[in-house]
Protein backbone atom coordinates (compact mmCIF):
# COMPACT_ATOMS: atom_id res chain seq x y z
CA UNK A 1 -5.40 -9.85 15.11
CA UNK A 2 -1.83 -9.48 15.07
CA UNK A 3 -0.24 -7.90 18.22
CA UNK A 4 3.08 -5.74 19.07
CA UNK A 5 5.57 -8.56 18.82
CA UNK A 6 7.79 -8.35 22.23
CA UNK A 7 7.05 -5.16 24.01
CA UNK A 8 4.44 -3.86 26.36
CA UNK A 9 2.56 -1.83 23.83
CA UNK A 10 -0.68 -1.29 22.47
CA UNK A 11 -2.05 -3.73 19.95
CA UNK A 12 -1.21 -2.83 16.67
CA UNK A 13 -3.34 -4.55 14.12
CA UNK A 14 -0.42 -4.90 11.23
CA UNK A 15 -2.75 -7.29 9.25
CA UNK A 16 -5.97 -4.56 9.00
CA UNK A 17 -6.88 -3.42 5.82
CA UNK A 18 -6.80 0.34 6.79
CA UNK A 19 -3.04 -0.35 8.35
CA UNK A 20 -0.90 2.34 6.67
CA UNK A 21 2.18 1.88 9.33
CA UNK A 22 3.72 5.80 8.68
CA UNK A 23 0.51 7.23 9.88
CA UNK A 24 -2.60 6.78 11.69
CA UNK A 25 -5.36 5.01 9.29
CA UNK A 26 -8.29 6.69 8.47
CA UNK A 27 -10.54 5.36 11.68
CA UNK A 28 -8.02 7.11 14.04
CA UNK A 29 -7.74 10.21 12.43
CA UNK A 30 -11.91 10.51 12.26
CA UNK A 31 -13.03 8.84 15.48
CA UNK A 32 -9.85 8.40 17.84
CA UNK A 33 -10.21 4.81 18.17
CA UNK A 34 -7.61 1.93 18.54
CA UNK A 35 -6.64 -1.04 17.17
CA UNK A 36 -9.57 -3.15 18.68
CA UNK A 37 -12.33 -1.30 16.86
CA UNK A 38 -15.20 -2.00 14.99
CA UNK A 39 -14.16 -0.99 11.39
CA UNK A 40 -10.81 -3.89 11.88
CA UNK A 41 -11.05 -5.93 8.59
CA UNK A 42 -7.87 -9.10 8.57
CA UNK A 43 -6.70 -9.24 5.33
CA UNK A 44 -6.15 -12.81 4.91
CA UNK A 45 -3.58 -13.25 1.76
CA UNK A 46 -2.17 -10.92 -0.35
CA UNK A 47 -2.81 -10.28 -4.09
CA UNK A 48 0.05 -7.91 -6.47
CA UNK A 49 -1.73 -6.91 -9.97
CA UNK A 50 0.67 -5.71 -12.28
CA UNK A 51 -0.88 -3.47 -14.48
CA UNK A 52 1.19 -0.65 -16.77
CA UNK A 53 -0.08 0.26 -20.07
CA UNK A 54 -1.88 1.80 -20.98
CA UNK A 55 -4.18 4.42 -19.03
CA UNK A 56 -7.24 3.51 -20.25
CA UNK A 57 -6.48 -0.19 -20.25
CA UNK A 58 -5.66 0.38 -16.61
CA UNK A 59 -9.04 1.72 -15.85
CA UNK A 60 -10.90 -1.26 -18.03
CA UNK A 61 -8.53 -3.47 -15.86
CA UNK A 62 -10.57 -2.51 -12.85
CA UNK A 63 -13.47 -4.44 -14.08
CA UNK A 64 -11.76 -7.54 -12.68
CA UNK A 65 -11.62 -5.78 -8.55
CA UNK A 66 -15.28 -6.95 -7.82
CA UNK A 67 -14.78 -10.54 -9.25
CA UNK A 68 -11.86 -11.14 -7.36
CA UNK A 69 -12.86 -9.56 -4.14
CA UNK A 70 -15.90 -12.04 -4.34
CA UNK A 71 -13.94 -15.05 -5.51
CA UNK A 72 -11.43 -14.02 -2.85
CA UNK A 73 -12.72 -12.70 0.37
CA UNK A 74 -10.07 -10.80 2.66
CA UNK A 75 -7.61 -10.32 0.22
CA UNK A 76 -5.10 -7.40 0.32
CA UNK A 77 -4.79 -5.84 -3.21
CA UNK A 78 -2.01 -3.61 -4.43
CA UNK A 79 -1.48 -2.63 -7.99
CA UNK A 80 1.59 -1.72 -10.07
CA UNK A 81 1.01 0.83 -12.52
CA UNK A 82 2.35 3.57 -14.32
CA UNK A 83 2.83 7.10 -12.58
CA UNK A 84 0.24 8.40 -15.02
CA UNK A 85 -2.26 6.00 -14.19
CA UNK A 86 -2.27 6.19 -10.92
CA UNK A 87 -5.22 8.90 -10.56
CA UNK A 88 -7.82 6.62 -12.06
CA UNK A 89 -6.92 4.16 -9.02
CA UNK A 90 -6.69 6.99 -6.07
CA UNK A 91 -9.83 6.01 -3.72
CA UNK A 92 -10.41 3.14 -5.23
CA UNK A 93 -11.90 0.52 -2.36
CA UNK A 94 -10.93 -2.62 -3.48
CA UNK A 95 -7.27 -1.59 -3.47
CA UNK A 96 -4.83 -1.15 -0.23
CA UNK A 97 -1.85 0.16 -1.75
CA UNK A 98 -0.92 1.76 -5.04
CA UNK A 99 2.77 1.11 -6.04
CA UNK A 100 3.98 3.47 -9.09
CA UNK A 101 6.18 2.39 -11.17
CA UNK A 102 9.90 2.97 -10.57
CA UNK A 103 12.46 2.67 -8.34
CA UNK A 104 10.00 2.57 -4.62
CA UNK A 105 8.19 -0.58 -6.76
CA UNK A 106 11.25 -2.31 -7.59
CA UNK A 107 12.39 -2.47 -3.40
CA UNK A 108 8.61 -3.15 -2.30
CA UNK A 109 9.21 -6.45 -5.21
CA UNK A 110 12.22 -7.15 -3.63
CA UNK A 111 11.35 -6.99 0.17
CA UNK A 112 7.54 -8.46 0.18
CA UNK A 113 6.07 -11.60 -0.75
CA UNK A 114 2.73 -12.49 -1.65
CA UNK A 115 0.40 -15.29 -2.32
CA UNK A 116 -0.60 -14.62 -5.49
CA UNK A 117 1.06 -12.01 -8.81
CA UNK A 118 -1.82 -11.02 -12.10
CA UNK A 119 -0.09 -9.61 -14.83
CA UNK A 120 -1.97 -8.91 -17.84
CA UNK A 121 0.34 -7.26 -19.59
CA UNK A 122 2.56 -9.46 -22.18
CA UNK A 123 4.85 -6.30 -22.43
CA UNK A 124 8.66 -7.37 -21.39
CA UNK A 125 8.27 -4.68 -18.94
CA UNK A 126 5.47 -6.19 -17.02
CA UNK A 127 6.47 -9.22 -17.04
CA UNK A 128 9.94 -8.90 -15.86
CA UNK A 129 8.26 -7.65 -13.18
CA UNK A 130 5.75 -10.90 -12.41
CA UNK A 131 9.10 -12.59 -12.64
CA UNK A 132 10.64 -11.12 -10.13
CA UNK A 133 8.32 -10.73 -7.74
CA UNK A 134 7.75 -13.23 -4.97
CA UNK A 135 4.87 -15.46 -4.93
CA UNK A 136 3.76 -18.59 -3.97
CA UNK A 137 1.02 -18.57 -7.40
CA UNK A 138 1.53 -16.53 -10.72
CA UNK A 139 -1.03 -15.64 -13.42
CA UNK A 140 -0.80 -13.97 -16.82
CA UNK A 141 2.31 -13.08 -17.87
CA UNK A 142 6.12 -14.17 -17.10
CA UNK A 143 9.32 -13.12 -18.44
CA UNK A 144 11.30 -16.31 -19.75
CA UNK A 145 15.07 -16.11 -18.87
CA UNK A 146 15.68 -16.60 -22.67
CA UNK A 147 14.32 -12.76 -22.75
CA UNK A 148 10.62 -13.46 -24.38
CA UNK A 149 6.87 -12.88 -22.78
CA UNK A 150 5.00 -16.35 -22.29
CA UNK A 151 1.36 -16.89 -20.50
CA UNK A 152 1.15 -19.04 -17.57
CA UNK A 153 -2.25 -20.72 -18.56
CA UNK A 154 -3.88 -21.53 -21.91
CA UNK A 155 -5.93 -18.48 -21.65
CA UNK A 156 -3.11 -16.18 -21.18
CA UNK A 157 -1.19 -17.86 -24.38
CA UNK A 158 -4.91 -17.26 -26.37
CA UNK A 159 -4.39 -13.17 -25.33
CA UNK A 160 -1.16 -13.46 -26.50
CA UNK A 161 -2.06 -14.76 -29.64
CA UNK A 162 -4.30 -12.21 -30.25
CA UNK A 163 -1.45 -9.54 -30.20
CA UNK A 164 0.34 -11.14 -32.54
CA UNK A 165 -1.78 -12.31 -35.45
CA UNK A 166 -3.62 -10.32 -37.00
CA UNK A 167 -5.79 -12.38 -38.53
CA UNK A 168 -7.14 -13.79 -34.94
CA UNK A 169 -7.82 -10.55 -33.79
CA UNK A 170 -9.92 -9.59 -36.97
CA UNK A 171 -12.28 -12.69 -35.68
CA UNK A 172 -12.27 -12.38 -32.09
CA UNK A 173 -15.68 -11.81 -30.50
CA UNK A 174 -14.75 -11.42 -26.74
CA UNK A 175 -14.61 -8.66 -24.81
CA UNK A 176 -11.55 -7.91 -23.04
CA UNK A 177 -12.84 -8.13 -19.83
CA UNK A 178 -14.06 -11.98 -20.14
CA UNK A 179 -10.94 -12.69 -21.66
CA UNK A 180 -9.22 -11.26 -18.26
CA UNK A 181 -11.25 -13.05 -16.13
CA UNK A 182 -10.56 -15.91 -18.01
CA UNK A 183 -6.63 -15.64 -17.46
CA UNK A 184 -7.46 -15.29 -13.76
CA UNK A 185 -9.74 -18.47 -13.68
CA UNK A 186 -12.39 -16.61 -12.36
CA UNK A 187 -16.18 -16.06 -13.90
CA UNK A 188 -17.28 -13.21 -15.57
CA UNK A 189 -20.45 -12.59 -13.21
CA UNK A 190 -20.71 -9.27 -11.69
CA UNK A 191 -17.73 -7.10 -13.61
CA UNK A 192 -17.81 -3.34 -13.27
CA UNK A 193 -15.60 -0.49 -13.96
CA UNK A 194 -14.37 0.81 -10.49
CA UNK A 195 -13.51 4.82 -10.18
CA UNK A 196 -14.82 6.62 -7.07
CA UNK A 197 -14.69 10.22 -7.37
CA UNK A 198 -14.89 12.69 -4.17
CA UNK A 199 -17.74 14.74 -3.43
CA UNK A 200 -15.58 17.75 -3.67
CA UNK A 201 -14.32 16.15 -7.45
CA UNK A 202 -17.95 16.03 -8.32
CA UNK A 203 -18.62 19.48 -7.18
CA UNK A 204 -15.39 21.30 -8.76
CA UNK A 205 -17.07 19.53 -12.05
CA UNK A 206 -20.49 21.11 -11.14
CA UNK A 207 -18.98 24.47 -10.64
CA UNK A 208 -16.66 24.55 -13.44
CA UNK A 209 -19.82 23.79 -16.08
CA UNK A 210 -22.04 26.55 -14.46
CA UNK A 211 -19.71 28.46 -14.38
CA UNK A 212 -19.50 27.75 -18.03
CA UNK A 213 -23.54 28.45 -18.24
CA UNK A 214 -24.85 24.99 -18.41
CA UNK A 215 -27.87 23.83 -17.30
CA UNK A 216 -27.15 20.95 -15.31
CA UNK A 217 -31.39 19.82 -14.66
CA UNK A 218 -31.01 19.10 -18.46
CA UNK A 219 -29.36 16.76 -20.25
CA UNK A 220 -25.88 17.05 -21.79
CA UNK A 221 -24.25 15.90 -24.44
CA UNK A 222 -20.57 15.36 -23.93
CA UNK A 223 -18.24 14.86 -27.19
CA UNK A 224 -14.60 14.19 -27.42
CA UNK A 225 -12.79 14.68 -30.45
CA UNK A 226 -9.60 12.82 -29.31
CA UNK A 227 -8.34 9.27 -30.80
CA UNK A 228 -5.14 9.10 -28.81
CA UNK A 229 -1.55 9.87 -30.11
CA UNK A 230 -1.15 5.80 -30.78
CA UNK A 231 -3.66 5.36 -33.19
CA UNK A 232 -4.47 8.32 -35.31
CA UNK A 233 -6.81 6.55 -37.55
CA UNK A 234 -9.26 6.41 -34.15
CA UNK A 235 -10.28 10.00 -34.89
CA UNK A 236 -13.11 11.35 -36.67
CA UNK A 237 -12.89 14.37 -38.83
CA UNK A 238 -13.05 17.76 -37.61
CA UNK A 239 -15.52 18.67 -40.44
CA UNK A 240 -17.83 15.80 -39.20
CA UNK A 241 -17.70 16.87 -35.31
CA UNK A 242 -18.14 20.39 -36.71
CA UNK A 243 -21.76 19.21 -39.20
CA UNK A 244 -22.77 17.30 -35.50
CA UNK A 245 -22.37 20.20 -33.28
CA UNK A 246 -24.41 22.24 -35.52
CA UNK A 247 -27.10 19.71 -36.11
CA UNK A 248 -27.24 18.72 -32.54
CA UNK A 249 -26.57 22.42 -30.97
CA UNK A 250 -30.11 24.16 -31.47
CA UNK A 251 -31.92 21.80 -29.16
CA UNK A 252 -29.54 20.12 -26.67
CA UNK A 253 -26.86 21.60 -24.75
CA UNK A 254 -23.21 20.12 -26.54
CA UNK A 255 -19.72 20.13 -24.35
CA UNK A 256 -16.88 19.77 -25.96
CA UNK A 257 -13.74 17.75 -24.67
CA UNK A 258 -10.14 17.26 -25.98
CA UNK A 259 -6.44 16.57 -25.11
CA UNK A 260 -3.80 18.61 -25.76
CA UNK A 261 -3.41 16.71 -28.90
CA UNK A 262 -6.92 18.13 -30.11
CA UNK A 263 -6.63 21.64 -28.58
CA UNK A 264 -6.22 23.62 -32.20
CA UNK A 265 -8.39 21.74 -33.41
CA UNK A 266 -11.07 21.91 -30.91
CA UNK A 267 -10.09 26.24 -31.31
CA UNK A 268 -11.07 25.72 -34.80
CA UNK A 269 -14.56 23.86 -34.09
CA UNK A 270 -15.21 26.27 -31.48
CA UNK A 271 -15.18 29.38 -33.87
CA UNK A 272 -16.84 27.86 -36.49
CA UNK A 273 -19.67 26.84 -34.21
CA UNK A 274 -20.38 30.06 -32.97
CA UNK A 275 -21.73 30.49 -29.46
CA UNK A 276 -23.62 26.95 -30.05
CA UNK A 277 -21.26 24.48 -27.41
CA UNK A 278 -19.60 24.67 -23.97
CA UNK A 279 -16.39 23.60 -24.33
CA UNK A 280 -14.73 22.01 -21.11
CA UNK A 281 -10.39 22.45 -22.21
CA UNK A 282 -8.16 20.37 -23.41
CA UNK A 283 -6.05 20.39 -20.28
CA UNK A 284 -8.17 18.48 -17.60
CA UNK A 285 -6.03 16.19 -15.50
CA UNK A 286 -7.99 12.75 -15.19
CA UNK A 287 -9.73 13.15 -12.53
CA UNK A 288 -10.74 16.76 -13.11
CA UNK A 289 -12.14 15.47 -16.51
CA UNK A 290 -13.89 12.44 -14.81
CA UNK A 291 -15.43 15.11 -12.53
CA UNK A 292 -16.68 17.02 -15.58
CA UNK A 293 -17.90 13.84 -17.36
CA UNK A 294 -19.87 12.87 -14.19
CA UNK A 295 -22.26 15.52 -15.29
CA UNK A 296 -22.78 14.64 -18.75
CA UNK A 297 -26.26 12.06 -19.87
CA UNK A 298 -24.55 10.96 -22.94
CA UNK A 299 -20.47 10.88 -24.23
CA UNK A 300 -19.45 10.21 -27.83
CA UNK A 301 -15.98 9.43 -28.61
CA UNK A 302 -13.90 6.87 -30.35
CA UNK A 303 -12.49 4.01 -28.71
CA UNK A 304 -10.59 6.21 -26.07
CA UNK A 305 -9.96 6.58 -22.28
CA UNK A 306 -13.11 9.69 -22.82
CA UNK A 307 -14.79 6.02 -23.79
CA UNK A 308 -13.45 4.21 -20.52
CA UNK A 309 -13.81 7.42 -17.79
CA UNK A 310 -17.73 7.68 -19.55
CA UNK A 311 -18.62 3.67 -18.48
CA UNK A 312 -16.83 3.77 -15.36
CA UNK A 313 -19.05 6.50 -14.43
CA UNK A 314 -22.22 4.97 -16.08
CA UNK A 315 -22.48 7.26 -18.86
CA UNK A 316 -24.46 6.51 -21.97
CA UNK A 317 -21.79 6.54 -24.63
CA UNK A 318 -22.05 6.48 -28.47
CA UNK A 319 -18.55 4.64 -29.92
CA UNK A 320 -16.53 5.51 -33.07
CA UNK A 321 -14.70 2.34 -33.89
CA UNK A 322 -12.22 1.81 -37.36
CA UNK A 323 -8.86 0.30 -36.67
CA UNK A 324 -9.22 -1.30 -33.67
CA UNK A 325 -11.30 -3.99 -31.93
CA UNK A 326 -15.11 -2.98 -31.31
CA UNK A 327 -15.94 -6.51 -30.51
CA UNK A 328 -13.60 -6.53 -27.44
CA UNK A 329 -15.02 -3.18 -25.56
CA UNK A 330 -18.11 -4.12 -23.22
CA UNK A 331 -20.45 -0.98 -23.10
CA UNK A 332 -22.86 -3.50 -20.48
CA UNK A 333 -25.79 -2.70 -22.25
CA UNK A 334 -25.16 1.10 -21.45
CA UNK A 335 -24.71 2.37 -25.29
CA UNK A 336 -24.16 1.69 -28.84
CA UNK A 337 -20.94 1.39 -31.52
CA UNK A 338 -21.14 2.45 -34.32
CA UNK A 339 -18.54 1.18 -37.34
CA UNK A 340 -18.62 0.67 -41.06
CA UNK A 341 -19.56 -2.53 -43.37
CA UNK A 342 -15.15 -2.94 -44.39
CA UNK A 343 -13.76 -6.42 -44.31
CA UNK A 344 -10.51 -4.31 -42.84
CA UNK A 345 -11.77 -3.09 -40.50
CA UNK A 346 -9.73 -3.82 -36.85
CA UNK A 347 -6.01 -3.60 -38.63
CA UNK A 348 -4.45 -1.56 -35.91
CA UNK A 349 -2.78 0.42 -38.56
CA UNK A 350 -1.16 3.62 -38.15
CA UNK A 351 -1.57 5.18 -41.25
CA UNK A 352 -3.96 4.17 -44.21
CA UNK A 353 -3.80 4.15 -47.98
CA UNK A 354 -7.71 3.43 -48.38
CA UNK A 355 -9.60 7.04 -49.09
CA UNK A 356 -12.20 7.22 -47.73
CA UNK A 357 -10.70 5.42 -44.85
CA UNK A 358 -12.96 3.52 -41.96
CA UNK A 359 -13.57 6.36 -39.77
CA UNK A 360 -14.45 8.72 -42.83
CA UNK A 361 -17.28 5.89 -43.45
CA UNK A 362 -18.99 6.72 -40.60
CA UNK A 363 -21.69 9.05 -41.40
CA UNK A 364 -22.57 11.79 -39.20
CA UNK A 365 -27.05 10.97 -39.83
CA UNK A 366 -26.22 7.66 -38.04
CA UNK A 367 -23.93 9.48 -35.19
CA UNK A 368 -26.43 12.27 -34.47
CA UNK A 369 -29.59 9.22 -34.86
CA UNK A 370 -27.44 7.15 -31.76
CA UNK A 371 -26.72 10.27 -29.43
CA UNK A 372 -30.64 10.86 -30.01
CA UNK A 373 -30.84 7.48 -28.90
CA UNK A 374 -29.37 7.43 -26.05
CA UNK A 375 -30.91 10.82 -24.62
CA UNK A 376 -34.32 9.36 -25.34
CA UNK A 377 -32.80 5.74 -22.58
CA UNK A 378 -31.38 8.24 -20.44
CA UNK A 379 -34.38 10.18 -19.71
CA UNK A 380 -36.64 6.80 -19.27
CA UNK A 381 -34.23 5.37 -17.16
């Protein structure tokens, strides 16, 4: 344990994982102990992931916490993220310190050191930032001084690759999470999303949907309409959420999610369906929507952060997928995705000339066949 340095003081434990330095830790605050107490836990090296875009790729990120705390025992883990993001990381347990991104980041890169910098982003951004940073071992993602991304192993280059040919990414079969752990040089045994929601989180969710009129002793279907402002071409059609509502409404109780991207159109469902859905608002912040989505047995979305929030909380999901990768999302054997028979399918593409397009392929029979699905798991699980 390390000690006060020259003066007669009390032990001060600088090297604890519940150290916060401006305050008293979490141990003092509860149970007025010291330094010497039982919950001290060294932190043995230090570990910087650098992870910015986007929010749900953060959260998916996470997947990686368990496998390195394993592989790495006593490690102190911070992450650099995005101000937005930093929600789905608040109480995470793996993590000691969250560093936003901005100008607090930049001094803590220029003042600390640490063993060992992930970045998994091959954004200039990110890793400018890798570059800078000091550490003894870096993984991922560096920022050459000729001003272009390059991967520091032949797993990060194969990433890379991936986001800049399309047809590589059209054939790629694995899952973004064994593709991280394989840039990190670590295996792929025991990944899990990793969001912790408070009691009180969980109960302001509970509340809210009662207060709604649900029936929380029976199952719930959650569906969000949402594709994200990137990639319009995620989205299903209204007219198709609006035929699934109405099949699915009569016997099982349907809550309806949305952005503020989908709030008119969400409005629009909402009339048409009558009094036949709950809907939960399009302006949740994230961790008053995971708190709502805690008490849901099934989600359906496209391939969205609705998609990440639902696995990290071990929701059964059903997944839209068109234009981008379904072979790289890992559901761990907790749902299905659903996609048409097109060989362009995975094009990342904006806009589309094809009509119908992918995501007008997908038929809502097969949709409201899956959610049945996956109520029927849920309640023999």
């Amino acid at each position: 344990m390390k000690t006060s340095r020259k003066w007669n003081m009390r032990t001060v434990a600088y090297d604890c994982r519940y150290f916060l330095g401006d305050r008293p830790c979490v141990w003092h605050k509860q149970q007025g102990v010291l330094c010497q107490c039982e919950h001290y836990e060294p932190l043995r090296q230090s570990l910087l992931i650098i992870k910015l875009d986007a929010v749900g790729d953060v959260l998916r990120t996470t997947c990686l916490l368990p496998v390195i705390s394993k592989a790495w025992p006593g490690v102190r883990i911070d992450w650099l993220t995005r101000p937005e993001s930093v929600p789905l990381l608040d109480n995470n347990p793996y993590l000691t310190e969250i560093l936003p991104y901005g100008a607090e980041a930049l001094l803590h890169l220029s003042a600390r050191r640490f063993d060992r910098v992930i970045n998994l982003d091959a954004g200039k951004t990110s890793a400018a930032l890798a570059s800078m940073a000091r550490a003894n071992d870096k993984i991922g993602y560096l920022l050459h001084e000729d001003g272009y991304v390059t991967g520091t192993n032949r797993a990060a280059e194969e990433w890379l690759q991936l986001g800049v040919f399309d047809d590589l990414k059209k054939t790629n079969q694995r899952t973004y999470q064994d593709m991280m752990c394989a840039i990190v040089g670590l295996p792929a045994d025991g990944m899990h999303y990793v969001l912790e929601l408070t009691e009180s989180e969980i109960k302001t969710g509970r509340d809210k949907l009662q207060g709604l009129g649900l029936d929380l002793s029976k199952p719930v279907v959650g569906i969000h309409t949402g594709g994200g402002g990137r990639w319009p071409l995620k989205q299903w059609h209204e007219s198709r959420f609006l035929q699934l509502v109405t099949e699915l409404a009569g016997q099982h109780q349907i809550l309806l999610f949305g952005g503020p991207l989908e709030r008119e159109q969400n409005k629009r469902i909402r009339q048409n369906a009558g009094s036949r859905l709950f809907d939960a608002g399009c302006d949740n912040g994230l961790r008053e929507f995971a708190g709502l989505v805690q008490h849901c047995t099934v989600m359906l979305s496209g391939d969205s952060l609705a998609m990440h929030i639902a696995l990290a909380l071990k929701k059964r999901v059903v997944v839209l997928f068109g234009p981008t990768s379904h072979s790289e999302i890992e559901l761990f054997g907790r749902g299905e995705k659903i996609f048409p028979e097109m060989d362009c399918l995975c094009c990342y593409k904006r806009s589309c000339d094809f009509k119908p397009n992918c995501m007008d392929l997908i038929a809502v029979e097969r949709v409201r066949e899956a959610v049945l699905r996956q109520l029927e798991l849920s309640a023999m699980s």
